[in-house]
Protein backbone atom coordinates (compact mmCIF):
# COMPACT_ATOMS: atom_id res chain seq x y z
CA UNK A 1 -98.44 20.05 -1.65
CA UNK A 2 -96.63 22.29 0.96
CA UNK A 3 -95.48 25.24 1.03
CA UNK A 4 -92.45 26.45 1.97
CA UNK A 5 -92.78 28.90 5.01
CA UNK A 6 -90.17 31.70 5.18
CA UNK A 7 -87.57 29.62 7.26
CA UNK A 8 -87.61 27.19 4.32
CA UNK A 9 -86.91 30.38 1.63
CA UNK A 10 -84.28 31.88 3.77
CA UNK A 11 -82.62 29.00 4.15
CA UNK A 12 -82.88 28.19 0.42
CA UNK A 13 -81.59 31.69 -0.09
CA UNK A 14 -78.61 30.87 1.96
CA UNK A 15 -77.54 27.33 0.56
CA UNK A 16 -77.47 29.35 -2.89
CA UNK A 17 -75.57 32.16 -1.97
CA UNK A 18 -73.30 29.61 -0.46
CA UNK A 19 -72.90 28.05 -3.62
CA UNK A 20 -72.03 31.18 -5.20
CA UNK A 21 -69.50 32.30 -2.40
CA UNK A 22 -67.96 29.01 -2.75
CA UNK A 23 -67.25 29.34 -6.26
CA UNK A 24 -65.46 32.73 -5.78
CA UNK A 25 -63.69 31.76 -3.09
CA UNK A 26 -62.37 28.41 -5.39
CA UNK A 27 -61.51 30.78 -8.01
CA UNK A 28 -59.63 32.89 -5.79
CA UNK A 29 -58.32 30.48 -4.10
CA UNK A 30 -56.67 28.35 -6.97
CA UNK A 31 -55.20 31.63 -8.61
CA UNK A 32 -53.32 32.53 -5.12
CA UNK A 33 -52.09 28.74 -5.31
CA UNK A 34 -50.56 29.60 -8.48
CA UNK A 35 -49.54 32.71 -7.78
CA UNK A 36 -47.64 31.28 -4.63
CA UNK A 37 -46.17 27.90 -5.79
CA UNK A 38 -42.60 27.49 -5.43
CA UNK A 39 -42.27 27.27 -9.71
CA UNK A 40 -38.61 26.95 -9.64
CA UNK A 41 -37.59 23.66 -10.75
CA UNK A 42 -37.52 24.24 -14.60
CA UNK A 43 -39.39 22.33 -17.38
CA UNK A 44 -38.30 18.39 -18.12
CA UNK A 45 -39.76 14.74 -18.65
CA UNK A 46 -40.80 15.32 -15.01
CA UNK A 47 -42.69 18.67 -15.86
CA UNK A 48 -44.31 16.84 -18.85
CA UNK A 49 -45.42 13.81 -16.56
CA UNK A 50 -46.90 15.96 -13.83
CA UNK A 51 -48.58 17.99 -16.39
CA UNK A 52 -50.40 14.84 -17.85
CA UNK A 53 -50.84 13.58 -14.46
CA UNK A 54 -52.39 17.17 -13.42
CA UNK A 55 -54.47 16.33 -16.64
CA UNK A 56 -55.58 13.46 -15.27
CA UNK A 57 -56.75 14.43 -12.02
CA UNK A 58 -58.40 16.93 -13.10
CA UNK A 59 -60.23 14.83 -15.60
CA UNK A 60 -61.12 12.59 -12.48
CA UNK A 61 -62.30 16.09 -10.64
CA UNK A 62 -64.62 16.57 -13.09
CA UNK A 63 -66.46 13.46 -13.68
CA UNK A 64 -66.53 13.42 -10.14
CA UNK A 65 -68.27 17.45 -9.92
CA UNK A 66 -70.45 16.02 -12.85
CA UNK A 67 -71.91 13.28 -10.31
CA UNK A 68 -72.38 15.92 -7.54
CA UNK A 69 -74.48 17.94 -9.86
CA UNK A 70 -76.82 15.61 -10.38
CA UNK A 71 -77.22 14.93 -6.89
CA UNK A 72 -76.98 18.52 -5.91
CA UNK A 73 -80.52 20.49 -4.49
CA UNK A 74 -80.00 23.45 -6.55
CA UNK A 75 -78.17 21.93 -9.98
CA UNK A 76 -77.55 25.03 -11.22
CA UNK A 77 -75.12 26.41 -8.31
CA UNK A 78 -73.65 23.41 -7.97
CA UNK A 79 -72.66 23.64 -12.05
CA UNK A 80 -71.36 27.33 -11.47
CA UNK A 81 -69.49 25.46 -8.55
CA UNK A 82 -68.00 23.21 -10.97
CA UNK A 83 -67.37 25.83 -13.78
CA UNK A 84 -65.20 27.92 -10.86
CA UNK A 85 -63.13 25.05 -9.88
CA UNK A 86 -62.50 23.41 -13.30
CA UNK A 87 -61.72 26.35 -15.47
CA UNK A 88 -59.24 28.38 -13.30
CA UNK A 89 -57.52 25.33 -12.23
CA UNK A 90 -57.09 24.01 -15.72
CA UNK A 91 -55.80 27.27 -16.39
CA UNK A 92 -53.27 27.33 -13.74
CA UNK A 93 -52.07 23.95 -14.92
CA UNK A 94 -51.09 25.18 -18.67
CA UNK A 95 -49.80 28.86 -16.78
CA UNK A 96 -47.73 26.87 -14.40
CA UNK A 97 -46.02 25.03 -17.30
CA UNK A 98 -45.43 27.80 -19.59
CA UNK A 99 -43.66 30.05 -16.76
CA UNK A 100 -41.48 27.14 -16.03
CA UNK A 101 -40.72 26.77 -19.65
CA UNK A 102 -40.29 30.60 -20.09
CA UNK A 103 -37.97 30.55 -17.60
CA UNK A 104 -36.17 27.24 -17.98
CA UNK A 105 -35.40 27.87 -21.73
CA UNK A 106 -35.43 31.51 -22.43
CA UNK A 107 -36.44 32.57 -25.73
CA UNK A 108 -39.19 30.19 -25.70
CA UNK A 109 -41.76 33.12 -25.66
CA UNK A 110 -41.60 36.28 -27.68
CA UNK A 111 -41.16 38.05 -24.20
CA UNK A 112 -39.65 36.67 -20.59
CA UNK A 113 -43.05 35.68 -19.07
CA UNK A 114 -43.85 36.82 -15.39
CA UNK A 115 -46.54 34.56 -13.86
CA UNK A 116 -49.51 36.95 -14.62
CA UNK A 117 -47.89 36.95 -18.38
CA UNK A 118 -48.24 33.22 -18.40
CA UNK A 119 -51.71 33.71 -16.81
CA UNK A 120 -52.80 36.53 -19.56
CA UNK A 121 -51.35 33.88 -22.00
CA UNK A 122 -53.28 31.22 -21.19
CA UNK A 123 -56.58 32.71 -20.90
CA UNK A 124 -56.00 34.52 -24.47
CA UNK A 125 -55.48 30.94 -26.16
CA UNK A 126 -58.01 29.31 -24.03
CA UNK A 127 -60.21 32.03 -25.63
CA UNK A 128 -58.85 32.14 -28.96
CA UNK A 129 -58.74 35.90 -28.90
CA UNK A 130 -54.48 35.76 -29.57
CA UNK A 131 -53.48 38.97 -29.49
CA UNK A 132 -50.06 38.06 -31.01
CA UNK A 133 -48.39 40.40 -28.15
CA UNK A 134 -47.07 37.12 -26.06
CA UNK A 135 -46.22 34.47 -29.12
CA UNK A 136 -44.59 31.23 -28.65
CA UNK A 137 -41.22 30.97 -30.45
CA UNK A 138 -39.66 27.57 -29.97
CA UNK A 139 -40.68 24.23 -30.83
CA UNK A 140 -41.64 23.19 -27.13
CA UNK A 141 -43.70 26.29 -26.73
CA UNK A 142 -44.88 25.95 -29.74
CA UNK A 143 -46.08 22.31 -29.34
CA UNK A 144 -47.45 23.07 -25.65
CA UNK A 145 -49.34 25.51 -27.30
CA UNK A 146 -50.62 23.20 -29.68
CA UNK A 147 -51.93 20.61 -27.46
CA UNK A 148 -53.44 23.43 -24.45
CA UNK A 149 -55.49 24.45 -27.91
CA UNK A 150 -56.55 20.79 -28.66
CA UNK A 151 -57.29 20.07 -25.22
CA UNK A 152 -58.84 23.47 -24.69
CA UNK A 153 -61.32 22.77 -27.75
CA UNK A 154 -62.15 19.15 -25.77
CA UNK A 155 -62.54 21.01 -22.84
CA UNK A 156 -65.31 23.41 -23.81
CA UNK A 157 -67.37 20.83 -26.05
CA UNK A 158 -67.20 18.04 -23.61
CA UNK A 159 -67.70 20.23 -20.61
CA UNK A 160 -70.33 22.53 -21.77
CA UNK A 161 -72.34 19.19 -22.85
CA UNK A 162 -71.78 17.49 -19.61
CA UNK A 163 -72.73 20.56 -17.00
CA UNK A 164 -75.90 21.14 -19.09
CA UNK A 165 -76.71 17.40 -19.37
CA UNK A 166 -75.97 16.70 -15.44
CA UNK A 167 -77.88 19.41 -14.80
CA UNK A 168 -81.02 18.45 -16.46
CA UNK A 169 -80.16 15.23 -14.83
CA UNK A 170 -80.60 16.53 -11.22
CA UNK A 171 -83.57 18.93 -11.96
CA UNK A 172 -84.97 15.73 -13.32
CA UNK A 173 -84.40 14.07 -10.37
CA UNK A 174 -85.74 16.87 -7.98
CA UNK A 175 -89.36 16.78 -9.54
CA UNK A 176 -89.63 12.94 -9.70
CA UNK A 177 -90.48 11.56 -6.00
CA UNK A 178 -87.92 9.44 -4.68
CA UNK A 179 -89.78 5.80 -3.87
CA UNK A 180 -91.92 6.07 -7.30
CA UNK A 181 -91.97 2.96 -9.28
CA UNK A 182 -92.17 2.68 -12.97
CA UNK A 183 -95.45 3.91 -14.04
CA UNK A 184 -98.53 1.09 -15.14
CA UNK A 185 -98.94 -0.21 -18.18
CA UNK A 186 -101.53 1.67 -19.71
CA UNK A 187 -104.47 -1.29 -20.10
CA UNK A 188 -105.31 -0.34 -24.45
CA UNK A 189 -108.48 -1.96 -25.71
CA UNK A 190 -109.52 -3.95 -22.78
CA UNK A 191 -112.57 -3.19 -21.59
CA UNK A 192 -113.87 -3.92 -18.66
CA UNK A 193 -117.50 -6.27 -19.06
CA UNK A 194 -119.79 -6.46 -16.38
């Protein structure tokens, strides 16, 4: 077997720091989104609908990260890759529609919620810590709540299990040569007679 020479290192060296600066940049990069979305058209069946269809792309993203993974050189990078594009944006999505009801229908929160207050909301019940400083207070908050902490509880089991499992699935696929057949039979109890 060869060995990789010192170009080959460096340049492993660089794909993975790539894959880390990628999934910072991501991260950043979906917050400022958030941060800079014209969120002024208050909360309605049309908020509800985008929501689930937000939902639903991202559910699409991910399977589709999940493949990449398994294809990916270094599995592991590519998961963190995955982890720093799902998460925040999933976050955003719930943030994003509990500023627009905060603002749409005041009251709704036990505090007027800024966008980083949505944010800091978000995170705490996608967390479960609840501090109990930023509480929901009407029915609609109360029932968005409800289903971010249903969905957040699908998130982490499904996606925990499928990043780990794709993973395996591409280290698998980085030790096993590509144009390898199925192994032999093994020939038991046959002998050979001269």
């Amino acid at each position: 077997m060869e060995r990789a020479g010192p170009s080959a290192r460096r340049m492993s060296r660089l794909s993975r720091a790539a894959h880390v600066v990628r999934a910072l940049v991501t991260a950043a990069l979906v917050t400022v989104l958030y941060y800079v979305a014209p969120l002024d058209w208050g909360v309605g069946v049309g908020t509800v609908v985008m929501l689930l269809g937000a939902l639903v792309v991202f559910g699409w993203l991910l399977v589709w990260q999940l493949g990449t993974i398994t294809r990916a050189a270094y599995p592991w990078f590519r998961a963190i890759e995955t982890m720093a594009t799902t998460v925040p944006l999933f976050l955003v999505l719930f943030s994003a529609t509990y500023f627009l009801l905060g603002h749409d229908v005041p009251g709704s929160f036990s505090e007027p919620l800024t966008r980083t207050a949505a944010l800091y909301f978000t995170i705490s019940v996608f967390v479960t810590v609840g501090f109990g400083d930023i509480v929901p207070t009407s029915e609609a908050a109360r029932g968005l709540t409800s289903v971010q902490m249903i969905v957040d509880l699908i998130l982490l089991a499904v996606l925990g299990k499928a990043v780990i499992g794709s993973v395996r699935v591409g280290l698998r696929r980085r030790r096993t040569p590509p144009d390898t057949g199925p192994e032999p039979e093994p020939d038991w109890g046959r002998e050979d007679l001269p």
